[in-house]
Protein backbone atom coordinates (compact mmCIF):
# COMPACT_ATOMS: atom_id res chain seq x y z
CA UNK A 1 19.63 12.51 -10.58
CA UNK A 2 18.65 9.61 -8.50
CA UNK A 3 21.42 8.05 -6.12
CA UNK A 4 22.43 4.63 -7.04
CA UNK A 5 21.49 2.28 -3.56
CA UNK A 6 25.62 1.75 -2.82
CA UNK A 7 26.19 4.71 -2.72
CA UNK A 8 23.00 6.31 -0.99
CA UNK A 9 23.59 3.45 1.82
CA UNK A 10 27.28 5.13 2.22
CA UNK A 11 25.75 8.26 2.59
CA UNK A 12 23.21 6.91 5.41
CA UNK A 13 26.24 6.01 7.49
CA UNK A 14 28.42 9.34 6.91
CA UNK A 15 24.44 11.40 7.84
CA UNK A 16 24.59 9.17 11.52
CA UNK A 17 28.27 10.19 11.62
CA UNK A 18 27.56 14.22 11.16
CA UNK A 19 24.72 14.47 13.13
CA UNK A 20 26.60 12.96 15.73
CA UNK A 21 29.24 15.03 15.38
CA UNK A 22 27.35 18.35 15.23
CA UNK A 23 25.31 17.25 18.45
CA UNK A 24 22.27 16.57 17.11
CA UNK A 25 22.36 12.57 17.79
CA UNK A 26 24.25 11.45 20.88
CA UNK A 27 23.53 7.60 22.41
CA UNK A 28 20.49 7.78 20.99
CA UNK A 29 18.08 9.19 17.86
CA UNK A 30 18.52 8.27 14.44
CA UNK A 31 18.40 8.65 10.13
CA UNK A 32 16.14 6.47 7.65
CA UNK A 33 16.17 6.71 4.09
CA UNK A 34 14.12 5.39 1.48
CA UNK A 35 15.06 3.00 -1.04
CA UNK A 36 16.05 4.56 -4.46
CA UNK A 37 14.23 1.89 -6.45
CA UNK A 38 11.61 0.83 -4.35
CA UNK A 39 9.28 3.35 -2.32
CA UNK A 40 7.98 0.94 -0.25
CA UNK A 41 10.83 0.05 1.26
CA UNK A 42 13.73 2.17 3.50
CA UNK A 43 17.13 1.94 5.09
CA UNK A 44 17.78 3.07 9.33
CA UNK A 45 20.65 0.99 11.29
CA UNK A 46 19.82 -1.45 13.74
CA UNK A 47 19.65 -0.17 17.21
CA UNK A 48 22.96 1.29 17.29
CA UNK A 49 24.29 4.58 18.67
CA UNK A 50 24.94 6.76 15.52
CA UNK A 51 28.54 7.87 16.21
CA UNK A 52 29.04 4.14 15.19
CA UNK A 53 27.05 2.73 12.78
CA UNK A 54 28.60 0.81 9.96
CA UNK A 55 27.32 -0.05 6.76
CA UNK A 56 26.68 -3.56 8.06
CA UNK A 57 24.55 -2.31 10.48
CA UNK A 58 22.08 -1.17 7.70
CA UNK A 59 18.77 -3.25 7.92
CA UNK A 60 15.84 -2.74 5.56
CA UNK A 61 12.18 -2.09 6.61
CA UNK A 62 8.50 -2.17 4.83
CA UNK A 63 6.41 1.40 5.34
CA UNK A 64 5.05 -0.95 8.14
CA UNK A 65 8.23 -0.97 9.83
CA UNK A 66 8.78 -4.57 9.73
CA UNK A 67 12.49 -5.38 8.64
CA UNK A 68 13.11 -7.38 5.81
CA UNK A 69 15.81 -9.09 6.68
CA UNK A 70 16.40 -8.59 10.56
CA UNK A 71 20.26 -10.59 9.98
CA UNK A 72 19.98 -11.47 13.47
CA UNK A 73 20.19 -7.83 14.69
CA UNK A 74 17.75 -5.68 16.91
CA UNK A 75 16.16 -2.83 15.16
CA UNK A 76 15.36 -0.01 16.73
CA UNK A 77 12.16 0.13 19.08
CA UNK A 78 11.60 3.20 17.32
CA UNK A 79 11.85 1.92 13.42
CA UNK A 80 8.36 2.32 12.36
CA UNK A 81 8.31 6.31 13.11
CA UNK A 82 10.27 6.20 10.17
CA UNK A 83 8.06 4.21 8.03
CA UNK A 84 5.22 5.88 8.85
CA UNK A 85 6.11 9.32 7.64
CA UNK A 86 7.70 7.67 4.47
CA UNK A 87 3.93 6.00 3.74
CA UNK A 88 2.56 9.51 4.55
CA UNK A 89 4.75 11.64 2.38
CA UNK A 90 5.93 10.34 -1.22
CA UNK A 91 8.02 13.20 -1.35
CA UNK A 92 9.77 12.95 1.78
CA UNK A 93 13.05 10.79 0.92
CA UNK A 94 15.07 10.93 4.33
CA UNK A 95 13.83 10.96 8.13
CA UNK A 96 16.01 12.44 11.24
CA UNK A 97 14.51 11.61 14.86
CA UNK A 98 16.72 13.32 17.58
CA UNK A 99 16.59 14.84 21.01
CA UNK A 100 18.70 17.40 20.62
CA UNK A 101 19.25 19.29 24.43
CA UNK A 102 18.99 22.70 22.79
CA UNK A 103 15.27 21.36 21.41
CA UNK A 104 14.23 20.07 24.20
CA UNK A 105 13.34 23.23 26.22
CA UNK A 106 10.63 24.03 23.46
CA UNK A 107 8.76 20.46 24.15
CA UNK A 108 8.26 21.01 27.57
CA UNK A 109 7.08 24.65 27.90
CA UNK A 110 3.05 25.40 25.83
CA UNK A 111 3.95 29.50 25.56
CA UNK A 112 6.78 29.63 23.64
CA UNK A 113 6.71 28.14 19.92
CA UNK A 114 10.08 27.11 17.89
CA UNK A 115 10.07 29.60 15.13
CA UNK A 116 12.45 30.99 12.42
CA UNK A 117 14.79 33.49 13.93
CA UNK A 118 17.28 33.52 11.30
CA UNK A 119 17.76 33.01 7.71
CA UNK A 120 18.92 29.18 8.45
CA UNK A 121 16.15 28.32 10.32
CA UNK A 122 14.01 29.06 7.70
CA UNK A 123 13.86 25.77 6.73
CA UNK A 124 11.68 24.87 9.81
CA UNK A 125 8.80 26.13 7.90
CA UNK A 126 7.76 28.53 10.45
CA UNK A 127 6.37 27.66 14.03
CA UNK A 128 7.26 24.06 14.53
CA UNK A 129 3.80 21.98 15.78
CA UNK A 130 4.30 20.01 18.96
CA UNK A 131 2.61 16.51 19.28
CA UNK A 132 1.79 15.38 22.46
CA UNK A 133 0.73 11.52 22.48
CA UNK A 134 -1.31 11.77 25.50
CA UNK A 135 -4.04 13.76 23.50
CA UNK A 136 -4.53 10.33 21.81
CA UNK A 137 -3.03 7.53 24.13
CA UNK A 138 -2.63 9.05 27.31
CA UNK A 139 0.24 8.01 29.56
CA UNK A 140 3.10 5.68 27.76
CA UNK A 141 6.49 4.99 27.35
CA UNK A 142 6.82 8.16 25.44
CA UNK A 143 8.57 5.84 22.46
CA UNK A 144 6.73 5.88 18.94
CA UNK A 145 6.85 2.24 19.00
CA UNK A 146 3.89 1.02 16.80
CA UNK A 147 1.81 2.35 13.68
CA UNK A 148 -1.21 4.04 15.84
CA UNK A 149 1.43 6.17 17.63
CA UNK A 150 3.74 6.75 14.29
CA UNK A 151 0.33 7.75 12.03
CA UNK A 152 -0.50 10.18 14.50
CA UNK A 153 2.74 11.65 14.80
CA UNK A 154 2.99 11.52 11.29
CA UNK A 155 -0.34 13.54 10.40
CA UNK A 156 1.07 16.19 13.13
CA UNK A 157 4.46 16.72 11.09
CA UNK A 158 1.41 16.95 8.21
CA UNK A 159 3.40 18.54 4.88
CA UNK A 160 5.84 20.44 7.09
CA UNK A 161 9.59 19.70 7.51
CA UNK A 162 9.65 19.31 11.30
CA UNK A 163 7.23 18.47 14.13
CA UNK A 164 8.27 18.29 18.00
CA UNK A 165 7.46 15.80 20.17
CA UNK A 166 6.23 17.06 23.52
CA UNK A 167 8.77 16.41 26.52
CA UNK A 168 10.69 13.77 24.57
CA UNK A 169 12.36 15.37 21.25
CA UNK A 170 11.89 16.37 17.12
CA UNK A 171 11.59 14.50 14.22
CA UNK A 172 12.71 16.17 10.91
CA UNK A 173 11.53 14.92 7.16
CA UNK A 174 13.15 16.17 3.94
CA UNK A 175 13.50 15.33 0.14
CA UNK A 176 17.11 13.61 0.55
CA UNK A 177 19.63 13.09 3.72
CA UNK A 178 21.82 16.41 2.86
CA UNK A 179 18.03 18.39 3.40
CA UNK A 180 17.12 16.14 6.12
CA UNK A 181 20.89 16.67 8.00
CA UNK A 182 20.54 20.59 7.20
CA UNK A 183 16.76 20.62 8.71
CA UNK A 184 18.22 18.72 11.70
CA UNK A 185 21.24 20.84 12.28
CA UNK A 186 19.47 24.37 12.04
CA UNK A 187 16.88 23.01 14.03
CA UNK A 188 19.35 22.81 16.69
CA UNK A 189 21.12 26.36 15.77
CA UNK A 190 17.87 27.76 15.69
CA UNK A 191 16.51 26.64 18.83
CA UNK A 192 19.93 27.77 20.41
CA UNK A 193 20.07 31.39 18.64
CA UNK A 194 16.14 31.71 20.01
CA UNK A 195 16.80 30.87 23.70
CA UNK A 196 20.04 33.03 23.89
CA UNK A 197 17.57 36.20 21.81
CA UNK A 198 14.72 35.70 24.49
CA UNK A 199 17.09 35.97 27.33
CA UNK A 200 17.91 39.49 25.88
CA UNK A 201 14.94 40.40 25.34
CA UNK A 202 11.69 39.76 22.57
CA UNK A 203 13.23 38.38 19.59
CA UNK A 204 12.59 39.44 15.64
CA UNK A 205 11.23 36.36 14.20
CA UNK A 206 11.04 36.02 10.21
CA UNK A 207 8.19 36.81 8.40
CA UNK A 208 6.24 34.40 6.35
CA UNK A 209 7.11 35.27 3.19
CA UNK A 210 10.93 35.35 4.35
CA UNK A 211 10.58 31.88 5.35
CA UNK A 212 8.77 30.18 2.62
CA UNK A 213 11.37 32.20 0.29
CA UNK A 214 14.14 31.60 2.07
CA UNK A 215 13.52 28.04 2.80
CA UNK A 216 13.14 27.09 -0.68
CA UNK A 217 16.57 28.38 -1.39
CA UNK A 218 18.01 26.67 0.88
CA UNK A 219 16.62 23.36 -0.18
CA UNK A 220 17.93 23.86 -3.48
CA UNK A 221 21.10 22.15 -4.89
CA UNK A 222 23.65 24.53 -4.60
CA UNK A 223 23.29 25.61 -0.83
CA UNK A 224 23.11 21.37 -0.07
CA UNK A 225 26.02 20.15 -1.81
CA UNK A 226 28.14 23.25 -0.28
CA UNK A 227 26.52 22.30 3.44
CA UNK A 228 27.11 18.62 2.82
CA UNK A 229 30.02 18.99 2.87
CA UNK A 230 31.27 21.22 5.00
CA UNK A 231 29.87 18.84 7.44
CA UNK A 232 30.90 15.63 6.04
CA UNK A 233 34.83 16.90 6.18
CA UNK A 234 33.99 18.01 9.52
CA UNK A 235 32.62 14.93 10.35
CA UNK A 236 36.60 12.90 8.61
CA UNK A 237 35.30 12.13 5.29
CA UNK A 238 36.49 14.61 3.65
CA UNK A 239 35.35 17.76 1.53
CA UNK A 240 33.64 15.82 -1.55
């Protein structure tokens, strides 16, 4: 059942508020979502830390990241990485970009890909592609801060769930912000479960066929709504 745009915009604030909360967002990162009625348009916060954004600090954007309405208020340099994917993917509904420290390690090293290494992390989709803007725009400012950069990054996250950016951070796409927020968090667990398994020794990754089956389950209904909120009450807005 499609979210009515009050109460999807409420839900945009509490998703800033839990990924802050389970580390995925600190100072800086953020969460887009696309407009109910009008899939042309989306929702991110101005440039605001996450663990604060309001609902007034909502702005809406075109797919060419261009803000509606800017109110006065600075969006974030970052804004049309969002729009980009959402002109890319019809089905992709929310949009997560993050540099989460327990990522990070696995955008600065070539020989070790992110991968699945437990049921969770399925939902990665298997070995998560790294883009790397210098094989298209050499040296930058490392921010995806206009449509060349955000196409680009956007055909490397391709029909996937998550893509890494090299020596910077991850972006994460889903069909709705509880998928996006449960890609976003795992990613993290995931990447956190793998480093502590390869200091032991050579971890047991999943298998294809476990992820793809695995993954869909967890993208289904049930498993969101119970995650949502779990995460949501941890996050003060209680279990509902």
């Amino acid at each position: 059942m499609k979210q009515d745009l009050h109460s999807l915009l409420g839900d945009l604030v509490i998703a800033n508020r839990i990924l802050a909360h389970e580390d995925v967002l600190d100072d800086f990162g953020h969460v887009a979502v696309r407009h109910p009625d009008r899939a042309d348009r989306f929702f991110v916060s101005r440039s605001r830390s996450p663990e604060i954004v309001t609902r007034d600090d909502l702005l809406e954007f075109t797919l060419d990241g261009v803000p509606v309405d800017p109110k006065g208020l600075r969006p974030y340099l970052e804004s049309v990485l969002h729009a980009r994917i959402f002109a890319a993917r019809p089905d992709v509904q929310a949009t997560v970009h993050h540099h989460s420290p327990a990522v990070l390690p696995y955008t600065v090293i070539d020989e070790v890909p992110l991968r699945p290494v437990f049921h969770m992390g399925s939902v990665l989709g298997g070995p998560v592609p790294v883009w790397d803007s210098r094989d298209e725009f050499g040296d930058t400012n490392m921010l995806i801060d206009d449509v060349p950069k955000a196409d680009s990054l956007a055909k490397a996250l391709g029909g996937g769930t998550s893509v890494l950016l090299r020596n910077h951070g991850a972006t994460c796409a889903a069909q709705s912000l509880p998928a996006v927020v449960f890609v976003s968090v795992r990613m993290k667990d995931n990447a956190e479960l793998q480093s502590r398994a390869m200091a032991m020794g050579k971890p047991r990754y999943l298998t294809e066929g476990e992820t793809r089956m695995a993954g869909e389950m967890l993208m289904g209904e049930r498993p969101l709504e119970r995650a949502w909120s779990y995460w949501r009450a941890r996050a003060g807005y209680g279990g509902i």
